[in-house]
PDB file of N, CA and C in Angstrom:
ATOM      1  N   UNK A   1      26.025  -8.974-113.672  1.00  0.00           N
ATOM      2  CA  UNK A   1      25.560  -8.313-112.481  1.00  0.00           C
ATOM      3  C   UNK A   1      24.607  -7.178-112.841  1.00  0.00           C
ATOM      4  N   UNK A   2      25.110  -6.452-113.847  1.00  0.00           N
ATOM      5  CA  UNK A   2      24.034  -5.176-114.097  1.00  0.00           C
ATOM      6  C   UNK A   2      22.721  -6.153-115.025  1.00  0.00           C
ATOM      7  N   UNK A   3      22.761  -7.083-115.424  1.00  0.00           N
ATOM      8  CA  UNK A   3      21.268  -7.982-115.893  1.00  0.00           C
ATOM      9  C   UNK A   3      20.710  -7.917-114.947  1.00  0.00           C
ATOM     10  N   UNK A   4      21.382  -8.310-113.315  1.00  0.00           N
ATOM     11  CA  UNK A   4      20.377  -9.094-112.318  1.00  0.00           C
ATOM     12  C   UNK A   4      20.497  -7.860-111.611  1.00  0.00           C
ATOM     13  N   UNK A   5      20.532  -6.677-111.749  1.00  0.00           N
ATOM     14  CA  UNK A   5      20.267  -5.262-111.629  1.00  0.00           C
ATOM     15  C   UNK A   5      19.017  -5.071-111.212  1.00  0.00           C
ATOM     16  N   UNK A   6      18.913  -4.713-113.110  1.00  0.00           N
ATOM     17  CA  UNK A   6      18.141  -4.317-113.684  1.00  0.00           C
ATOM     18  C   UNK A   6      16.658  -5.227-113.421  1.00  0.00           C
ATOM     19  N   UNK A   7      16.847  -6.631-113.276  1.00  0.00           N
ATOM     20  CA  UNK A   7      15.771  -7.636-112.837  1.00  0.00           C
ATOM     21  C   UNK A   7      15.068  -7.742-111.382  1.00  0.00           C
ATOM     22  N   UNK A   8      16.050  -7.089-110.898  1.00  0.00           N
ATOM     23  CA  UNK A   8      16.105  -7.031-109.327  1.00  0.00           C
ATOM     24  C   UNK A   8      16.148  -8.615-108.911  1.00  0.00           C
ATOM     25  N   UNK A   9      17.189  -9.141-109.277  1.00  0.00           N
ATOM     26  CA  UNK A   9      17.575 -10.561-109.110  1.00  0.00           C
ATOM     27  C   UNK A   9      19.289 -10.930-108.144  1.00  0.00           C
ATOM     28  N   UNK A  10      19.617  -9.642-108.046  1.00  0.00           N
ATOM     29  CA  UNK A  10      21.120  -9.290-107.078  1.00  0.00           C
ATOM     30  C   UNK A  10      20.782 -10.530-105.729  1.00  0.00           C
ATOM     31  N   UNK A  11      21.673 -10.620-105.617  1.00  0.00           N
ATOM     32  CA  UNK A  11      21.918 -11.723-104.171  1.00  0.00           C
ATOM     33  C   UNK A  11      22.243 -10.574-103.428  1.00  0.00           C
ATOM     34  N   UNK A  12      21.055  -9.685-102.679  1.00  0.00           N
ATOM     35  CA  UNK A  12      21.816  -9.185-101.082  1.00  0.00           C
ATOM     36  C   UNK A  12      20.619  -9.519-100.415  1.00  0.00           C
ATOM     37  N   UNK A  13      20.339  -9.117 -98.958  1.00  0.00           N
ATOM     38  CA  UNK A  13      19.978  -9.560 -97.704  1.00  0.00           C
ATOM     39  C   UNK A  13      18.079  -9.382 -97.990  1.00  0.00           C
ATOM     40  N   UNK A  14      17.820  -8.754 -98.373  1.00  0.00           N
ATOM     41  CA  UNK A  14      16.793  -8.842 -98.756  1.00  0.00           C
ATOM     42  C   UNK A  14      15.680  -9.256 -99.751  1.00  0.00           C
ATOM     43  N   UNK A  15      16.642 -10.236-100.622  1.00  0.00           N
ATOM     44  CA  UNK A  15      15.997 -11.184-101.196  1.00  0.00           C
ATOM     45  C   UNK A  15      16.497 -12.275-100.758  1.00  0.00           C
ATOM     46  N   UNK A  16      17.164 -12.610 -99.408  1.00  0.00           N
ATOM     47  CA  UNK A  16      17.522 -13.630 -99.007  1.00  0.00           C
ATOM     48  C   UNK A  16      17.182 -13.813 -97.470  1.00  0.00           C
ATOM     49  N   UNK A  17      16.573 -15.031 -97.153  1.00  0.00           N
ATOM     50  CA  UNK A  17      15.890 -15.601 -96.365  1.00  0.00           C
ATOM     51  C   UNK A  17      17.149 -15.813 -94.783  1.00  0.00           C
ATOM     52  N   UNK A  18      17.413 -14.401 -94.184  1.00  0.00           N
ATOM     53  CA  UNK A  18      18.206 -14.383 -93.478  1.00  0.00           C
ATOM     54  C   UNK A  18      17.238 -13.403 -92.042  1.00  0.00           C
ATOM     55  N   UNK A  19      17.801 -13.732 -90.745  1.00  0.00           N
ATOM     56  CA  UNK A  19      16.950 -12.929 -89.358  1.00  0.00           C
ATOM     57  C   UNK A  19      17.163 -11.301 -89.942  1.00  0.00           C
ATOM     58  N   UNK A  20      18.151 -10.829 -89.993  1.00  0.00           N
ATOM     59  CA  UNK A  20      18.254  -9.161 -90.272  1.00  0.00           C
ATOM     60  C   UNK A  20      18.424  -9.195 -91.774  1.00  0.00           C
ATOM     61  N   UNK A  21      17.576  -7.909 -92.657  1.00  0.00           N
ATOM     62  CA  UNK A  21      18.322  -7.257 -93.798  1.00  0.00           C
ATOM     63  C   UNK A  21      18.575  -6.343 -93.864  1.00  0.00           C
ATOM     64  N   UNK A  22      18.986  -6.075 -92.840  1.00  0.00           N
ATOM     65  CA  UNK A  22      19.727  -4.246 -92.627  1.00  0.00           C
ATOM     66  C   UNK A  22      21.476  -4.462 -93.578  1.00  0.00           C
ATOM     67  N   UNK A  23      21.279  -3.435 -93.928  1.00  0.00           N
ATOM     68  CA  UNK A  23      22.371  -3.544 -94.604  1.00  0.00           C
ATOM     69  C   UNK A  23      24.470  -3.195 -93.384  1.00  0.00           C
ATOM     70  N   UNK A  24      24.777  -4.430 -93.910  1.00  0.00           N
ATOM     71  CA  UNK A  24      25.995  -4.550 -93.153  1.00  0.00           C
ATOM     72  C   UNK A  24      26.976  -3.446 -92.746  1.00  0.00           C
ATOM     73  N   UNK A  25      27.132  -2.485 -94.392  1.00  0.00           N
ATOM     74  CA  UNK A  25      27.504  -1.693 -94.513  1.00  0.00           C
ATOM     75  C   UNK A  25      27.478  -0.376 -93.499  1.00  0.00           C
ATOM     76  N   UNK A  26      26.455  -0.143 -93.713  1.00  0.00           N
ATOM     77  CA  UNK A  26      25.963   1.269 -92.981  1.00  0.00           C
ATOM     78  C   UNK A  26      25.354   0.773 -92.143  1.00  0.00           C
ATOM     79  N   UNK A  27      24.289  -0.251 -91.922  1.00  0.00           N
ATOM     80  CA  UNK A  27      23.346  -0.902 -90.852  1.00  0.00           C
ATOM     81  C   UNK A  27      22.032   0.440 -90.745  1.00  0.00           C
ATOM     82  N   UNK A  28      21.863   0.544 -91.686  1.00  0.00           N
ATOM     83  CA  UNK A  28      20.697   2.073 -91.691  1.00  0.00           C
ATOM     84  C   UNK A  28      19.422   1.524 -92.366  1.00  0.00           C
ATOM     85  N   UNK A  29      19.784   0.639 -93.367  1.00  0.00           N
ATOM     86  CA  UNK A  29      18.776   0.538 -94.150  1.00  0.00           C
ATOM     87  C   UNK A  29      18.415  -0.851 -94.790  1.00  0.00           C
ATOM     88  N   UNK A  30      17.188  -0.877 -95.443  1.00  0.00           N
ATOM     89  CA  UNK A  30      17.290  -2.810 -95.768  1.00  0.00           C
ATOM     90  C   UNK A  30      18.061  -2.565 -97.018  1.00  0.00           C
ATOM     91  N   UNK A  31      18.491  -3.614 -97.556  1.00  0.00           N
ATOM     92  CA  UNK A  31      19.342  -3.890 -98.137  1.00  0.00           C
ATOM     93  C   UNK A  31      19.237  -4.175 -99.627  1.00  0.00           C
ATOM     94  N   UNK A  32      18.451  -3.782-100.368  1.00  0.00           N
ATOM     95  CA  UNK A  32      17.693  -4.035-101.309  1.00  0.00           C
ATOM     96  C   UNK A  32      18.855  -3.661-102.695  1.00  0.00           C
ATOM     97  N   UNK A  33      18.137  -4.496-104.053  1.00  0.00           N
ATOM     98  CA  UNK A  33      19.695  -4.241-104.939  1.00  0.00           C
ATOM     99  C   UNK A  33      19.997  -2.532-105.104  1.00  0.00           C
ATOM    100  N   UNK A  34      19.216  -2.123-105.212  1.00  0.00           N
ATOM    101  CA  UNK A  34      19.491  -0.833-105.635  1.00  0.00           C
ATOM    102  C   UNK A  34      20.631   0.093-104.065  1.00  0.00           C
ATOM    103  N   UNK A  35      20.179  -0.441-102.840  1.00  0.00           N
ATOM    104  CA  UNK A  35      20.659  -0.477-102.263  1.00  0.00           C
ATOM    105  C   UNK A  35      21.863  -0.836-102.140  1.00  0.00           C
ATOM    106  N   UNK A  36      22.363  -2.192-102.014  1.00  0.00           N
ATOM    107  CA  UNK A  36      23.565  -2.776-102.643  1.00  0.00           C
ATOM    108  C   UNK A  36      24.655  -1.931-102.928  1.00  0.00           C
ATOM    109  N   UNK A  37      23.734  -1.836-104.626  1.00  0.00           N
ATOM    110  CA  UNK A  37      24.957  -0.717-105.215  1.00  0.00           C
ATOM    111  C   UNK A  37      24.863   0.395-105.458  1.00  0.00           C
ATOM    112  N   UNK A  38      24.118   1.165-105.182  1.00  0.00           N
ATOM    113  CA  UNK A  38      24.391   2.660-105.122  1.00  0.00           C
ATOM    114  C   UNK A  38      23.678   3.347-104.040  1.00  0.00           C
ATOM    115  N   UNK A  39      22.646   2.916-103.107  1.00  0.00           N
ATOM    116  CA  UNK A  39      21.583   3.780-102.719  1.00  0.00           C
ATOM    117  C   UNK A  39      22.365   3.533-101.050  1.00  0.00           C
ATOM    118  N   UNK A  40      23.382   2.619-100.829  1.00  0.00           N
ATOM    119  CA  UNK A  40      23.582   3.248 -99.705  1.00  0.00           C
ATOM    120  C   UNK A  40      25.047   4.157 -99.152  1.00  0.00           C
ATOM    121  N   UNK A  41      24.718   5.113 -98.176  1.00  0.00           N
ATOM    122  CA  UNK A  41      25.779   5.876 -98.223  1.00  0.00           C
ATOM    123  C   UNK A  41      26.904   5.967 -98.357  1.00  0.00           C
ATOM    124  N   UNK A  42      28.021   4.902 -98.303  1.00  0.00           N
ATOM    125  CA  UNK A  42      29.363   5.160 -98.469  1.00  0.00           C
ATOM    126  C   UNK A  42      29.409   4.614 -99.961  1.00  0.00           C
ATOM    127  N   UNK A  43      28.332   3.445-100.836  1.00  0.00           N
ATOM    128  CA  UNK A  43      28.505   3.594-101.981  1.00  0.00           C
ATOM    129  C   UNK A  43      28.439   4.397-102.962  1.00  0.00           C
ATOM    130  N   UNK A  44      27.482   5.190-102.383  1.00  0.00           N
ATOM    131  CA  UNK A  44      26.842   6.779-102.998  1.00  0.00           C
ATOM    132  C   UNK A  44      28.116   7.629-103.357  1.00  0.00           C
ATOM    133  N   UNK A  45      29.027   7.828-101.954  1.00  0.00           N
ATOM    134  CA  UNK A  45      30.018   8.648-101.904  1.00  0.00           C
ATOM    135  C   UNK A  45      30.789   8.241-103.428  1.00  0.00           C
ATOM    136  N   UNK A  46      31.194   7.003-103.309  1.00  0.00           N
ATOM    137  CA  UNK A  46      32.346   6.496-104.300  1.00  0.00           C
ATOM    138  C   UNK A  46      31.462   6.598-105.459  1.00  0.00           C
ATOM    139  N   UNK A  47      30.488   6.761-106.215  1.00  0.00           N
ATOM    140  CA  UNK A  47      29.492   7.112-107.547  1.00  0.00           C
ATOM    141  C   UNK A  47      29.787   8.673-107.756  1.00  0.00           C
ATOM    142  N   UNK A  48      29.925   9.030-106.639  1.00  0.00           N
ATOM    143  CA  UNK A  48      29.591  10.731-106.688  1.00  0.00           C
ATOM    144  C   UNK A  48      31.023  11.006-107.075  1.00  0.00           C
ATOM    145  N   UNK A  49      31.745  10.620-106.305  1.00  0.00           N
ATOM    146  CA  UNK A  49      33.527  11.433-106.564  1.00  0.00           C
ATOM    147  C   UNK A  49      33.617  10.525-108.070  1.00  0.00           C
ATOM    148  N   UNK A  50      33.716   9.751-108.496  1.00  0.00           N
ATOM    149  CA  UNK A  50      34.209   9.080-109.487  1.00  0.00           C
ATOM    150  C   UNK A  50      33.349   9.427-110.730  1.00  0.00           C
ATOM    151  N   UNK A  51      32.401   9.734-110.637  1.00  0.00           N
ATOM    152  CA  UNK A  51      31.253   9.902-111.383  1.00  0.00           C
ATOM    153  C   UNK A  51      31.355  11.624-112.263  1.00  0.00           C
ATOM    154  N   UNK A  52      32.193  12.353-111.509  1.00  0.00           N
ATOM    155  CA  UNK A  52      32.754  13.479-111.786  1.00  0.00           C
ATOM    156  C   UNK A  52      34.111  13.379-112.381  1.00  0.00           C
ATOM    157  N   UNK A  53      34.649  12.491-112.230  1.00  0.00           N
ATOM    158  CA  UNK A  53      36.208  12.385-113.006  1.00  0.00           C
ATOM    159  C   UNK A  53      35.714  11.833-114.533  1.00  0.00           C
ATOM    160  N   UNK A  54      34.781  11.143-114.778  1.00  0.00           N
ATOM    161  CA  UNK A  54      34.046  10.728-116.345  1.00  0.00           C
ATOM    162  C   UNK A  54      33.156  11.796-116.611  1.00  0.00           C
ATOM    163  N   UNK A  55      32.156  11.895-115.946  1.00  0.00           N
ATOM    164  CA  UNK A  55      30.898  12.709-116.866  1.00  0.00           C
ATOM    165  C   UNK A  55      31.185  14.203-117.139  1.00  0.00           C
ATOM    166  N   UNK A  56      30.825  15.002-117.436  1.00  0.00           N
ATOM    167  CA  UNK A  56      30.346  16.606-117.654  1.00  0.00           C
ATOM    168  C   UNK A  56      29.435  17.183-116.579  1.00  0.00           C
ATOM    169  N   UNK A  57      28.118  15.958-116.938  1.00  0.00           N
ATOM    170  CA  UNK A  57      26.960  16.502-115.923  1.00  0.00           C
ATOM    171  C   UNK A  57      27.532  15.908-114.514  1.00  0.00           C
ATOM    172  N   UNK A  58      27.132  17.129-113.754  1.00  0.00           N
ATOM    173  CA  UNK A  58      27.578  16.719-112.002  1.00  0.00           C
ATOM    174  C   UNK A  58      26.669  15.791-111.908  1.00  0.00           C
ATOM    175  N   UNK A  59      27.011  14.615-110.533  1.00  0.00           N
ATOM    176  CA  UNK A  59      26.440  13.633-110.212  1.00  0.00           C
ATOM    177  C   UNK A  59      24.953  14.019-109.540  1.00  0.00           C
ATOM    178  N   UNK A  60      24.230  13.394-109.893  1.00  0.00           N
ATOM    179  CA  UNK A  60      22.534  12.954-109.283  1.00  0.00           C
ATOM    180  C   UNK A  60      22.462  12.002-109.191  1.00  0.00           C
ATOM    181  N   UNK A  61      21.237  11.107-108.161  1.00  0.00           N
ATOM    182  CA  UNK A  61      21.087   9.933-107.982  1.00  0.00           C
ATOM    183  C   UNK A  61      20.574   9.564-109.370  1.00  0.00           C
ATOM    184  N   UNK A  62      19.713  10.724-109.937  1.00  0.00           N
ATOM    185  CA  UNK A  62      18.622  10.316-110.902  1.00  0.00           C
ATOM    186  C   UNK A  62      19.291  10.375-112.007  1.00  0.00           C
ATOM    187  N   UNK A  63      20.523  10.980-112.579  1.00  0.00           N
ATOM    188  CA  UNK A  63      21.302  10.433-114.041  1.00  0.00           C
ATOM    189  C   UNK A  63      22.096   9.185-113.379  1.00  0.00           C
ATOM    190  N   UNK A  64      22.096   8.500-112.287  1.00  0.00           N
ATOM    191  CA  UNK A  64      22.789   7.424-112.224  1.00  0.00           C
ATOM    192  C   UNK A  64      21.586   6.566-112.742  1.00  0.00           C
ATOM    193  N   UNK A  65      20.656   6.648-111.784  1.00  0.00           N
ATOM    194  CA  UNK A  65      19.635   5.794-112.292  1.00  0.00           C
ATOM    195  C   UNK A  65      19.375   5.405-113.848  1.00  0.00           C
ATOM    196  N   UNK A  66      19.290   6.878-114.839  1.00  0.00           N
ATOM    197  CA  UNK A  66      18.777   6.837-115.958  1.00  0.00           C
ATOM    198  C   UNK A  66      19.660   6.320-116.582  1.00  0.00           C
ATOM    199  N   UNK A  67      21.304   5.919-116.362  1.00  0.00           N
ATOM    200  CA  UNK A  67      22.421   5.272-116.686  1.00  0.00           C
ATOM    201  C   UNK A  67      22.433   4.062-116.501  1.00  0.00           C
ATOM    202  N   UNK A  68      21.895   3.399-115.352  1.00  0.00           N
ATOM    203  CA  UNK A  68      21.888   2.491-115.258  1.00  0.00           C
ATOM    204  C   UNK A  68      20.514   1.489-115.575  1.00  0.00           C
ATOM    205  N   UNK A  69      19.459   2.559-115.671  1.00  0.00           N
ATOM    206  CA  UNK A  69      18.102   1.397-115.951  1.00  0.00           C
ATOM    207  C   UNK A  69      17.703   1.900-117.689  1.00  0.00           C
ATOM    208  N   UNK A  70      18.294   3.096-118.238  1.00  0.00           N
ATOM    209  CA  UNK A  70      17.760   3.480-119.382  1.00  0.00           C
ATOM    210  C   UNK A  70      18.719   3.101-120.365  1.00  0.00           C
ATOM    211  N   UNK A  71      20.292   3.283-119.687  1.00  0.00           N
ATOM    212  CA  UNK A  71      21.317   3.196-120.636  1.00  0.00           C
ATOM    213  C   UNK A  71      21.759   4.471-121.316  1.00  0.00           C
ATOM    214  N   UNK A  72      21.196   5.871-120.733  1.00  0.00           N
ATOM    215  CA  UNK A  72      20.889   7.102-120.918  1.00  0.00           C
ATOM    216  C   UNK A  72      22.319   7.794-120.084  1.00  0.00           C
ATOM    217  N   UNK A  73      23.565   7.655-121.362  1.00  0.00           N
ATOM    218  CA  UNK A  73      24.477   8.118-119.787  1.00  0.00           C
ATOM    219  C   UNK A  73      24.427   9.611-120.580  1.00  0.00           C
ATOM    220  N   UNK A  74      25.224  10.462-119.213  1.00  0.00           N
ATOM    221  CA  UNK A  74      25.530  11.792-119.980  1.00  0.00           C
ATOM    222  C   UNK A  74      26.830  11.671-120.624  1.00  0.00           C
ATOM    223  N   UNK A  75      26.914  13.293-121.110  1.00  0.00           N
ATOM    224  CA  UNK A  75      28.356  12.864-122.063  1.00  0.00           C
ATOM    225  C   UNK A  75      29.728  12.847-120.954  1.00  0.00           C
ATOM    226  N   UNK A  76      30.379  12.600-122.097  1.00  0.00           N
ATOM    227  CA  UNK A  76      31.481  12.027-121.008  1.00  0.00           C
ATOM    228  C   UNK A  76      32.772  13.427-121.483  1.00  0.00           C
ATOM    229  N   UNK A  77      33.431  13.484-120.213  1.00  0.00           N
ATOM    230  CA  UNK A  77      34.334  14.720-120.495  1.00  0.00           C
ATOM    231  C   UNK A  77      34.972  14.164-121.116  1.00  0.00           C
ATOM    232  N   UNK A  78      36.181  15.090-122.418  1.00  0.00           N
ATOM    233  CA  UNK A  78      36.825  15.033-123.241  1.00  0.00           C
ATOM    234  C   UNK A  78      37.973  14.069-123.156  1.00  0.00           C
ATOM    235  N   UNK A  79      38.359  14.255-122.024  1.00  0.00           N
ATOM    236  CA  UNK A  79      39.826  13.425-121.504  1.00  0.00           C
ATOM    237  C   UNK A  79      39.795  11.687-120.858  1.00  0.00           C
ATOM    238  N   UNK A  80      38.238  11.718-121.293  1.00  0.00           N
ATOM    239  CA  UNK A  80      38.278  10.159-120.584  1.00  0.00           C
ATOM    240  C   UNK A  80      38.310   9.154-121.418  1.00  0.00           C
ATOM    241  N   UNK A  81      38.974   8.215-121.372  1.00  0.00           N
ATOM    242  CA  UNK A  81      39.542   7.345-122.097  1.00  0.00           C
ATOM    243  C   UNK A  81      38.548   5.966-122.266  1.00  0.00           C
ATOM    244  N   UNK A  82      37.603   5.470-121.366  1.00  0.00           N
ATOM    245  CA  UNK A  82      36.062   4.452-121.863  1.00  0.00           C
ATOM    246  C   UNK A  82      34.878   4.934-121.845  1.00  0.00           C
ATOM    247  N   UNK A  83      34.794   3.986-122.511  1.00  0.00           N
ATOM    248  CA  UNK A  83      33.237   4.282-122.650  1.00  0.00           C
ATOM    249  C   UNK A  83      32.074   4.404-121.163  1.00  0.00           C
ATOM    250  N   UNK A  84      31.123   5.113-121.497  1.00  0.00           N
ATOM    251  CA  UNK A  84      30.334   4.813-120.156  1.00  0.00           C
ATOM    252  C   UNK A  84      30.001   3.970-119.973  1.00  0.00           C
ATOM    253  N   UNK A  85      29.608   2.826-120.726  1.00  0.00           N
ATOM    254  CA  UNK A  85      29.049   1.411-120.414  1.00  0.00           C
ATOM    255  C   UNK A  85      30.122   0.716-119.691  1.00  0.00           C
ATOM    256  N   UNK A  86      31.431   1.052-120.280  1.00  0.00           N
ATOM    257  CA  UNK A  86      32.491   0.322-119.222  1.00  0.00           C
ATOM    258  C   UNK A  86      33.223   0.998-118.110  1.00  0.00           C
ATOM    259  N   UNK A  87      32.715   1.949-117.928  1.00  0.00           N
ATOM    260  CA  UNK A  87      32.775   2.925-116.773  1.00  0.00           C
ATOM    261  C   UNK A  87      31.672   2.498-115.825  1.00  0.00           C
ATOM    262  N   UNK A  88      30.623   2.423-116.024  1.00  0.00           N
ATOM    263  CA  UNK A  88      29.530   1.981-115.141  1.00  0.00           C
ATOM    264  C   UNK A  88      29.739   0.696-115.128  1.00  0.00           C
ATOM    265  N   UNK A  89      29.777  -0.507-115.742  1.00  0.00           N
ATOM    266  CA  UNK A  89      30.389  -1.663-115.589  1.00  0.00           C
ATOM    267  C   UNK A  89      31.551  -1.870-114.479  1.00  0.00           C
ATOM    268  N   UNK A  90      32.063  -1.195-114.554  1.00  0.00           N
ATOM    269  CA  UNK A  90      33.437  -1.634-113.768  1.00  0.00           C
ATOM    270  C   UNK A  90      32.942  -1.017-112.330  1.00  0.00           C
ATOM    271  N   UNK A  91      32.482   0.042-112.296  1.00  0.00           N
ATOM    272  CA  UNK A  91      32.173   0.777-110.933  1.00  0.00           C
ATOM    273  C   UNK A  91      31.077  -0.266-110.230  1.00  0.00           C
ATOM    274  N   UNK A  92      30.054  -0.993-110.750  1.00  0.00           N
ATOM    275  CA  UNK A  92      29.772  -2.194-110.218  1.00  0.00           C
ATOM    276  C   UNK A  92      30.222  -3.208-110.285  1.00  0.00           C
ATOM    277  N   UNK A  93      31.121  -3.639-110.726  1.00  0.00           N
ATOM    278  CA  UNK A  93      31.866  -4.619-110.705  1.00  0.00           C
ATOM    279  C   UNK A  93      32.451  -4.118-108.993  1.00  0.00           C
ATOM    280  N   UNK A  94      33.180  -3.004-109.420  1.00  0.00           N
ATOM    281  CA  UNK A  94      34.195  -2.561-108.309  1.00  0.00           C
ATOM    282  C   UNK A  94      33.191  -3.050-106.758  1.00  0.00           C
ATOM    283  N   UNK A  95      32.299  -2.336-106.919  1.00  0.00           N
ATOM    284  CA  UNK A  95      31.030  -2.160-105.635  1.00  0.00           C
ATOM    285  C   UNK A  95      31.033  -3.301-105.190  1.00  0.00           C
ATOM    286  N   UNK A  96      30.764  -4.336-105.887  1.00  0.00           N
ATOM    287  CA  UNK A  96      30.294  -5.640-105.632  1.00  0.00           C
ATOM    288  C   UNK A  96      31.575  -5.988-105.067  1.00  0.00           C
ATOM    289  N   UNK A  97      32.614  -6.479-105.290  1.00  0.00           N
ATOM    290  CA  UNK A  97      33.756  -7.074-105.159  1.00  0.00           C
ATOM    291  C   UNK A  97      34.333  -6.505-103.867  1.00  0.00           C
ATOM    292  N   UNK A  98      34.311  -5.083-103.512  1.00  0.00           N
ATOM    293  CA  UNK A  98      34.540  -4.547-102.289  1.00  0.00           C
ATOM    294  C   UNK A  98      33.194  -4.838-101.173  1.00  0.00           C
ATOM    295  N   UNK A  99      32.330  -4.923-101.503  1.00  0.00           N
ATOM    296  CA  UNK A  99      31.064  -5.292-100.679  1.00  0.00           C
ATOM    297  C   UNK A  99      31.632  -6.814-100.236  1.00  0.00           C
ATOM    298  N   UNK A 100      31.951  -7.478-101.211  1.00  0.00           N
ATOM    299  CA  UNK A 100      32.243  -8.680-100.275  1.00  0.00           C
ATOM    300  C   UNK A 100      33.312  -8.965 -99.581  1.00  0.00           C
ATOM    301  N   UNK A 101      33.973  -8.068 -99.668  1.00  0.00           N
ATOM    302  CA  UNK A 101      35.504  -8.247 -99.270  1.00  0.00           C
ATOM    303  C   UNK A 101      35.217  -7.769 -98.003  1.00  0.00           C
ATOM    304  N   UNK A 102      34.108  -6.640 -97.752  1.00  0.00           N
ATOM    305  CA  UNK A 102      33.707  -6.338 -96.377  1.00  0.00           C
ATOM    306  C   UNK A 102      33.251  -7.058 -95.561  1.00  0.00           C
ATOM    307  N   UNK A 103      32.295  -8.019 -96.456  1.00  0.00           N
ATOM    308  CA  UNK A 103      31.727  -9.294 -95.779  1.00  0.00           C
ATOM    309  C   UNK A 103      32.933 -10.179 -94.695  1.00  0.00           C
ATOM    310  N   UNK A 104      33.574 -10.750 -96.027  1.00  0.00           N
ATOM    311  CA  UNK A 104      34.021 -11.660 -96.042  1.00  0.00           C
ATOM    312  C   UNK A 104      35.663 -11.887 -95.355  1.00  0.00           C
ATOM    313  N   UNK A 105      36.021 -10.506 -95.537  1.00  0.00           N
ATOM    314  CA  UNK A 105      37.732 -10.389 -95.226  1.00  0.00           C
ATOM    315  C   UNK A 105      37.564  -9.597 -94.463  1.00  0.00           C
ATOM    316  N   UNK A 106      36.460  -8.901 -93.629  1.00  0.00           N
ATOM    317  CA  UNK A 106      36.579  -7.649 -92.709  1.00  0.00           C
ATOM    318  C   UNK A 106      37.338  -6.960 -93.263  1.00  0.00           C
ATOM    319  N   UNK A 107      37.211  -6.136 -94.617  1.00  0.00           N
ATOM    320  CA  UNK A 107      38.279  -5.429 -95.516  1.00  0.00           C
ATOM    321  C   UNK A 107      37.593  -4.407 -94.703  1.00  0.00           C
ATOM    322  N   UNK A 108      37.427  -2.933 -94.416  1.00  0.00           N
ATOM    323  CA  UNK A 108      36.776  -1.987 -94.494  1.00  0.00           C
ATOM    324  C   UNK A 108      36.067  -1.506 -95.769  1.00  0.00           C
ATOM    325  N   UNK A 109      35.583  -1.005 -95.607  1.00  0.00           N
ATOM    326  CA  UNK A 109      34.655  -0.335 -96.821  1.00  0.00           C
ATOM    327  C   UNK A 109      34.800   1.350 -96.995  1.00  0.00           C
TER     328      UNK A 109
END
């Protein structure tokens, strides 16, 4: 998933040949990957709180970014037990898997 990221190759609404790509979620914005997984608001929220229980540096959109397109993470506080690659791994993993569950199971989000 973070390959087809980084490619901008993600399966959401706006690389897919559907009437609306407003995003389901929030319904604010098109739906684009970056969108997807971090750029829209209630995913943002869950990057930001969680993103502070691993790193040192407080959350920005722009060290997520540089984490996720450079591989540039910051350091990680003393007490955390993975690595950032599998910290950011899993938090999209997580994203994705709850995104569809919203879809798909009317889970809330």
């Amino acid at each position: 998933m973070w390959y087809k990221l980084i490619h901008n190759k993600l399966s959401c609404l706006s690389n897919l040949y559907l009437p609306s790509k407003l995003c389901p979620v929030c319904k604010n914005l098109e739906e684009t990957s970056s969108h997807f997984l971090f750029d829209c608001p209630q995913k943002l929220a869950v990057w930001s709180v969680l993103w502070d229980s691993q790193f040192e540096q407080p959350f920005s959109k722009y060290s997520l970014r540089r984490a996720l397109f450079l591989l540039d993470f910051p350091k990680c506080r003393p007490d955390t037990v993975h690595a950032p690659s599998v910290f950011i791994g899993t938090m999209l993993l997580a994203i994705w898997c709850n995104h569809w569950a919203f879809i798909f199971d009317h889970r809330p989000y």
